[in-house]
Each structure stands twice: as structure tokens, then as C-alpha cells.
C-alpha atoms as a PDB file:
ATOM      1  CA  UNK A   1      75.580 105.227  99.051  1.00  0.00           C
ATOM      2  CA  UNK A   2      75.521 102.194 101.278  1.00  0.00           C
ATOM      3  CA  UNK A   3      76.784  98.920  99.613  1.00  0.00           C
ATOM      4  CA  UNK A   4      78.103 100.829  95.883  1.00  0.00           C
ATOM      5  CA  UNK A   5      79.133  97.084  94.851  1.00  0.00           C
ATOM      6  CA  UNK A   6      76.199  95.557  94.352  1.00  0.00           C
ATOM      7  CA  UNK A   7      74.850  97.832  92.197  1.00  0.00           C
ATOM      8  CA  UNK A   8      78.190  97.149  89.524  1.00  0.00           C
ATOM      9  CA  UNK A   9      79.008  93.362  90.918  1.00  0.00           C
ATOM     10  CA  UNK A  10      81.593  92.954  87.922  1.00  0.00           C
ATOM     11  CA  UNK A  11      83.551  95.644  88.688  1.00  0.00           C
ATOM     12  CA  UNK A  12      83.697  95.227  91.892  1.00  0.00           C
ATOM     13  CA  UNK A  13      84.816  91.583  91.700  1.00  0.00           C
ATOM     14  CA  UNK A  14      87.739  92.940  88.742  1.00  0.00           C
ATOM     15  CA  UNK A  15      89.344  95.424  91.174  1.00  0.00           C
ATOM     16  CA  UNK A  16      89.074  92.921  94.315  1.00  0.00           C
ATOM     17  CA  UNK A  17      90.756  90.335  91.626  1.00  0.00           C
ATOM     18  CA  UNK A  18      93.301  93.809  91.115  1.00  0.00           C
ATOM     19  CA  UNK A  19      93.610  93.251  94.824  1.00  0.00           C
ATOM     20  CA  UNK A  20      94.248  90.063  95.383  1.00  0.00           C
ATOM     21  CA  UNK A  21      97.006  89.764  92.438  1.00  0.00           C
ATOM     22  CA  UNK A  22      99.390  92.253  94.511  1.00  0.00           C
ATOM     23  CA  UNK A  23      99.239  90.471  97.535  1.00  0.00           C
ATOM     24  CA  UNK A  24     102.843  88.559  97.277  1.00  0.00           C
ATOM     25  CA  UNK A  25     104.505  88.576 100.225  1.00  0.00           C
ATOM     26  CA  UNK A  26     106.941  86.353  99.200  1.00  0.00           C
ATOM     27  CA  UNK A  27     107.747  89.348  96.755  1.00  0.00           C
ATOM     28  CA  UNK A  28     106.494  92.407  98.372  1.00  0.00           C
ATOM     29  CA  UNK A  29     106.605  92.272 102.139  1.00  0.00           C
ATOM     30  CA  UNK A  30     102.696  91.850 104.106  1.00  0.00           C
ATOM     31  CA  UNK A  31     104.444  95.136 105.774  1.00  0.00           C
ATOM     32  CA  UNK A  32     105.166  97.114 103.399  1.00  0.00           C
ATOM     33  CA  UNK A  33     102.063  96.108 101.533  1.00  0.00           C
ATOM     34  CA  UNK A  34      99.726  97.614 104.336  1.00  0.00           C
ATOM     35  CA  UNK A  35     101.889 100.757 105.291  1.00  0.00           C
ATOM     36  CA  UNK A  36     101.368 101.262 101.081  1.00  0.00           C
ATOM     37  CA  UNK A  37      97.725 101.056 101.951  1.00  0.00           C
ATOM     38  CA  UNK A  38      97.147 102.811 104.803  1.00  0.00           C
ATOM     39  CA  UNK A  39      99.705 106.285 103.766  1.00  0.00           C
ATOM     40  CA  UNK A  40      97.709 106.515 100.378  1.00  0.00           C
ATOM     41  CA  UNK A  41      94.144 105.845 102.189  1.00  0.00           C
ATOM     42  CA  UNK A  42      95.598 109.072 104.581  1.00  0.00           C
ATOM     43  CA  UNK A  43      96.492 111.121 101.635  1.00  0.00           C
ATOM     44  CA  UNK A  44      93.275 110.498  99.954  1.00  0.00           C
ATOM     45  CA  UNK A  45      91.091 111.218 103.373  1.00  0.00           C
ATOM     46  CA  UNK A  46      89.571 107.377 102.961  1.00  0.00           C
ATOM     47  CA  UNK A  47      88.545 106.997 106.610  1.00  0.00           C
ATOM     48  CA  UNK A  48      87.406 103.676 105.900  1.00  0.00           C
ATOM     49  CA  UNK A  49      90.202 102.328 104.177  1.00  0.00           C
ATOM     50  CA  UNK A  50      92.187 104.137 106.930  1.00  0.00           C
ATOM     51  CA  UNK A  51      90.335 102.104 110.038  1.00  0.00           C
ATOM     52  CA  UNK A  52      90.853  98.663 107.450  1.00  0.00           C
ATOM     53  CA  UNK A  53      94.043  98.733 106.921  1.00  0.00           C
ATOM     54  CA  UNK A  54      95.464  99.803 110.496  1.00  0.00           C
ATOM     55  CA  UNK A  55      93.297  96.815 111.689  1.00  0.00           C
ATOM     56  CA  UNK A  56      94.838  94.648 109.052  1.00  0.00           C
ATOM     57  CA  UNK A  57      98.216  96.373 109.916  1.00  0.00           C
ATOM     58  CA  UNK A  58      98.021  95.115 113.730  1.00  0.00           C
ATOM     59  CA  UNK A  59      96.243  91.612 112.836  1.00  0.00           C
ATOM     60  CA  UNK A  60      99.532  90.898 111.397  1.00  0.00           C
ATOM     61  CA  UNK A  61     101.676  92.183 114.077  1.00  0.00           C
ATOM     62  CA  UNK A  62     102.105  95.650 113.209  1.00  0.00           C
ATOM     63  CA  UNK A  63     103.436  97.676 115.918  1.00  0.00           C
ATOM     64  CA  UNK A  64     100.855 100.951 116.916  1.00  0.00           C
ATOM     65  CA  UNK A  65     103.964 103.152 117.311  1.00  0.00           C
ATOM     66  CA  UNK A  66     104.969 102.615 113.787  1.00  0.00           C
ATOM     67  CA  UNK A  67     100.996 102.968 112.839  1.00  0.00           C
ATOM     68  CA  UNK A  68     100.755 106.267 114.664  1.00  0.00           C
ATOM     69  CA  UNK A  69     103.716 107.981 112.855  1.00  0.00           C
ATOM     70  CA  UNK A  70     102.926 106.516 108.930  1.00  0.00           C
ATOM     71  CA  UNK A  71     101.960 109.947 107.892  1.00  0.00           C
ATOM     72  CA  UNK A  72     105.179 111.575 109.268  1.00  0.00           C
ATOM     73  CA  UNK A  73     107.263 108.751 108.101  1.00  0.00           C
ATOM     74  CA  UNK A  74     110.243 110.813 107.026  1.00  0.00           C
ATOM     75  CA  UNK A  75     110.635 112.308 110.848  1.00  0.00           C
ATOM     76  CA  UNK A  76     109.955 108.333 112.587  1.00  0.00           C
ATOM     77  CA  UNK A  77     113.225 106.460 113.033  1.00  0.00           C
ATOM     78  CA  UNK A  78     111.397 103.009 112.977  1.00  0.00           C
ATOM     79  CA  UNK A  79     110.705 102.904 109.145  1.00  0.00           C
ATOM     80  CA  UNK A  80     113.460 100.777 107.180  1.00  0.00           C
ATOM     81  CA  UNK A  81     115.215 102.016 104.244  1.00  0.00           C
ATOM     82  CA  UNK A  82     112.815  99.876 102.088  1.00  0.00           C
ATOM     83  CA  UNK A  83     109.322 100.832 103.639  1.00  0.00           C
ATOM     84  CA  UNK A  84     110.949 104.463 103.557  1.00  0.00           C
ATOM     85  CA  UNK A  85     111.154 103.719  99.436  1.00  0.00           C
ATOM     86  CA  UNK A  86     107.373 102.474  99.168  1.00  0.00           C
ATOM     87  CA  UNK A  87     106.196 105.307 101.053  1.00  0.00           C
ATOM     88  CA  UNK A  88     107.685 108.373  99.134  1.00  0.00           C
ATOM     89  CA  UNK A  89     106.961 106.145  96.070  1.00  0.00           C
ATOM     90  CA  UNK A  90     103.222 106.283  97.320  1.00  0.00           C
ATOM     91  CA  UNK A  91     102.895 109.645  98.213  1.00  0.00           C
ATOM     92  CA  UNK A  92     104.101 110.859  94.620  1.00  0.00           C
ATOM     93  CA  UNK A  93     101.765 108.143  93.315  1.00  0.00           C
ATOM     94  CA  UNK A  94      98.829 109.301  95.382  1.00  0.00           C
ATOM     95  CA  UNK A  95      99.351 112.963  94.310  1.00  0.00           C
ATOM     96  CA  UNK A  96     100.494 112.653  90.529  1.00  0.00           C
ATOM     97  CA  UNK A  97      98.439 116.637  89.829  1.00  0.00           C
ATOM     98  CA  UNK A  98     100.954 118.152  92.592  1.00  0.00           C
ATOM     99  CA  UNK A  99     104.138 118.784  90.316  1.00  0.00           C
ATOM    100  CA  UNK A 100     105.116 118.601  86.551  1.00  0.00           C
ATOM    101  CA  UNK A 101     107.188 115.331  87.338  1.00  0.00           C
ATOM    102  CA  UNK A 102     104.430 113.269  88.827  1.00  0.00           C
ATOM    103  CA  UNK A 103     107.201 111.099  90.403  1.00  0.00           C
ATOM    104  CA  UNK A 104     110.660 112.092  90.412  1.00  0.00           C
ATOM    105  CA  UNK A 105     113.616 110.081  88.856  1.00  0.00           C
ATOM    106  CA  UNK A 106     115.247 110.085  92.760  1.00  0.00           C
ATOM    107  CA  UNK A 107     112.287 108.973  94.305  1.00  0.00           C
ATOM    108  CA  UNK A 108     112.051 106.300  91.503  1.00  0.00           C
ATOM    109  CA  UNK A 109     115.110 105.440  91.393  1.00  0.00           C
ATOM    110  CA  UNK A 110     115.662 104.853  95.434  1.00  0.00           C
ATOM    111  CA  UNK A 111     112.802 102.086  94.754  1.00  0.00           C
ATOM    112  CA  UNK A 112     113.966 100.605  92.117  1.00  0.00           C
ATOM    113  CA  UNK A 113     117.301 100.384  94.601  1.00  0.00           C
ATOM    114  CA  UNK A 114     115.710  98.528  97.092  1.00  0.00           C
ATOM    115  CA  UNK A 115     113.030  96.098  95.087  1.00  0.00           C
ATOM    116  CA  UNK A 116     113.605  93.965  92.202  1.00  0.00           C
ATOM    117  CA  UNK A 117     111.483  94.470  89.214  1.00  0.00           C
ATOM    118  CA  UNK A 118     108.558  92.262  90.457  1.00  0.00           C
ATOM    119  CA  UNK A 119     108.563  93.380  93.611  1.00  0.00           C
ATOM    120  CA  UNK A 120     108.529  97.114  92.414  1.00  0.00           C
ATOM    121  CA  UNK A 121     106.006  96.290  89.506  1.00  0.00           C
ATOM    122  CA  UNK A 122     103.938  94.753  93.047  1.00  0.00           C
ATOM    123  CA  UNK A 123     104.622  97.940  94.749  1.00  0.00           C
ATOM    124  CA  UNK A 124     102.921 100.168  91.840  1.00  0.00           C
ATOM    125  CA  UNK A 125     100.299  98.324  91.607  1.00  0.00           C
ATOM    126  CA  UNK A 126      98.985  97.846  95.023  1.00  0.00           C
ATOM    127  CA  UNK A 127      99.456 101.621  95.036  1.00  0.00           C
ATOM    128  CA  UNK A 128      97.296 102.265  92.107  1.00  0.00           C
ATOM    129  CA  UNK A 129      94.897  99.772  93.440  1.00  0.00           C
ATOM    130  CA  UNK A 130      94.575 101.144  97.073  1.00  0.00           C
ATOM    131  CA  UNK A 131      94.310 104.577  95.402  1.00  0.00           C
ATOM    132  CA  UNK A 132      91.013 103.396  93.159  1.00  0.00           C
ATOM    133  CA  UNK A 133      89.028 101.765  96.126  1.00  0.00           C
ATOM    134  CA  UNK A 134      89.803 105.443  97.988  1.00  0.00           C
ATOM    135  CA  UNK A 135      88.309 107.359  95.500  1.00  0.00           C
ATOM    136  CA  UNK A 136      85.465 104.946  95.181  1.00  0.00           C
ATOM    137  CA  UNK A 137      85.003 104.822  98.910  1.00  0.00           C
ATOM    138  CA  UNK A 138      85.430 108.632  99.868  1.00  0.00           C
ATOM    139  CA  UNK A 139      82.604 109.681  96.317  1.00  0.00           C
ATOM    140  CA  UNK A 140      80.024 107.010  98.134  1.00  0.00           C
ATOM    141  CA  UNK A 141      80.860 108.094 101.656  1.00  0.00           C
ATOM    142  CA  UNK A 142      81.600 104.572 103.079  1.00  0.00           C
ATOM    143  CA  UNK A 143      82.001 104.599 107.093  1.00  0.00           C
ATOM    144  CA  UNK A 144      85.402 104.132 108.695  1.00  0.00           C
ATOM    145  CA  UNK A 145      84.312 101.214 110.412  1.00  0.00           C
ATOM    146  CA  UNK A 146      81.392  99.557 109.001  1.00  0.00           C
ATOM    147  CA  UNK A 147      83.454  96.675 106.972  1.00  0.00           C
ATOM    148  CA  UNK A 148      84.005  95.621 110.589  1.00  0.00           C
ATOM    149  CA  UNK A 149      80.462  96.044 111.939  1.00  0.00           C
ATOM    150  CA  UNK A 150      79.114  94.614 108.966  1.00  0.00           C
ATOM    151  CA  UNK A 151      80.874  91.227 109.077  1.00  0.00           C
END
């Protein structure tokens, strides 16, 4: 389904206006914020959200060795102890049908270590967020790609 937004233009502006509201860097690091994106979009086998956000990743001076190894963070020495947090917080997010306790207290708790209450309550969210624009972009087959050849 080519272009899904303009056929529900309300809802599409609501979850870009989801979107927007988690970008804080000042709270949430731009870093962490598109590592957040870009493990989920993996997870959820969003190709295009994939391609976006590893472009976004190295407009803002994301290294590609870092980029390369997001989906086998835990084995990559180059992830900090807080980008380590946001990513096991995302992948028990991402996959809340996989186990009884959708996200364990440890893996909850090690977040709420390293980020303050807004900056975890950021963290959620732009989880939840990236997670709904996946599912809407892998059901209407968008093209890794085409947000760039588009513009």
C-alpha cells in the first residue's frame, strides 16, 4: 500500500506528534534515541525503518562499526552501560508475547539505574512509538529506502 497516511491523515499526524514528543535529547540522548529505533525496527523486520534510522544514526555522527553490531549488542564492546540498558529494555519491549514477564524486574531495574524518571518515561515511549510505525510499515509493505527516494 503505497502512501498508507493519506488515506487516515489524523492518525498519522497523532503518532508523528507521538514522535516528535520523545525526541529530548537534553533528556534522552539523540544516541540512544536512534540505537532504540533502529534494534526494535530489526526485531520487528521493518526494513524501512531499518534503512531510516541507520541514515539518521550516521547523519548525526553515528559510527558504522557500532551500527553494524546493534543487533549483537551484548557481544560489541563499544555500547555504554546506558545504551546497553535501552537496548535490553527494547528488546523485551519489542517482544512482550515471548515470556510470562514481558519485561523482567532486572532488566527494568538496570534502566531505571541508569535514567532518571523522565528520561526512562522518554525511553518507553520512543520504544512503543518506533514499535507502532513498524507494524504499520511492515502490514503495508513500505520500501527500505523510498522515504529517501521520495524526498
Amino acid at each position: 500500500m503505497p502512501k498508507p497516511y493519506s488515506h487516515v491523515p489524523d492518525s498519522y499526524r497523532a503518532l508523528s506528534a507521538l514522535e516528535r514528543s520523545t525526541r529530548d535529547d537534553d533528556v534522552l540522548p539523540h544516541t540512544v534515541q536512534e540505537l532504540v529505533r533502529l534494534r526494535a525496527s530489526q526485531i520487528n523486520g521493518c526494513g524501512f525503518c531499518v534503512d531510516m534510522h541507520s541514515h539518521d544514526a550516521l547523519e548525526s555522527g553515528e559510527r558504522t562499526e557500532r551500527l553494524f553490531s546493534v543487533a549483537a549488542w551484548r557481544e560489541a564492546p563499544w555500547f555504554t552501560r546506558e545504551e546497553r540498558a535501552a537496548l535490553a529494555l527494547t528488546e523485551e519491549m519489542t517482544r512482550l508475547a515471548d515470556r510470562a514477564d514481558a519485561v523482567p524486574d532486572d532488566v527494568w531495574e538496570e534502566a531505571a539505574a541508569v535514567f532518571d524518571e523522565r528520561a526512562l518515561a522518554l525511553l518507553v515511549t520512543t520504544v512503543a512509538t518506533i514499535n507502532a510505525w513498524n507494524r504499520i510499515s511492515v502490514a503495508t509493505r513500505q520500501i527500505a529506502g523510498s522515504h529517501r527516494r521520495a524526498a
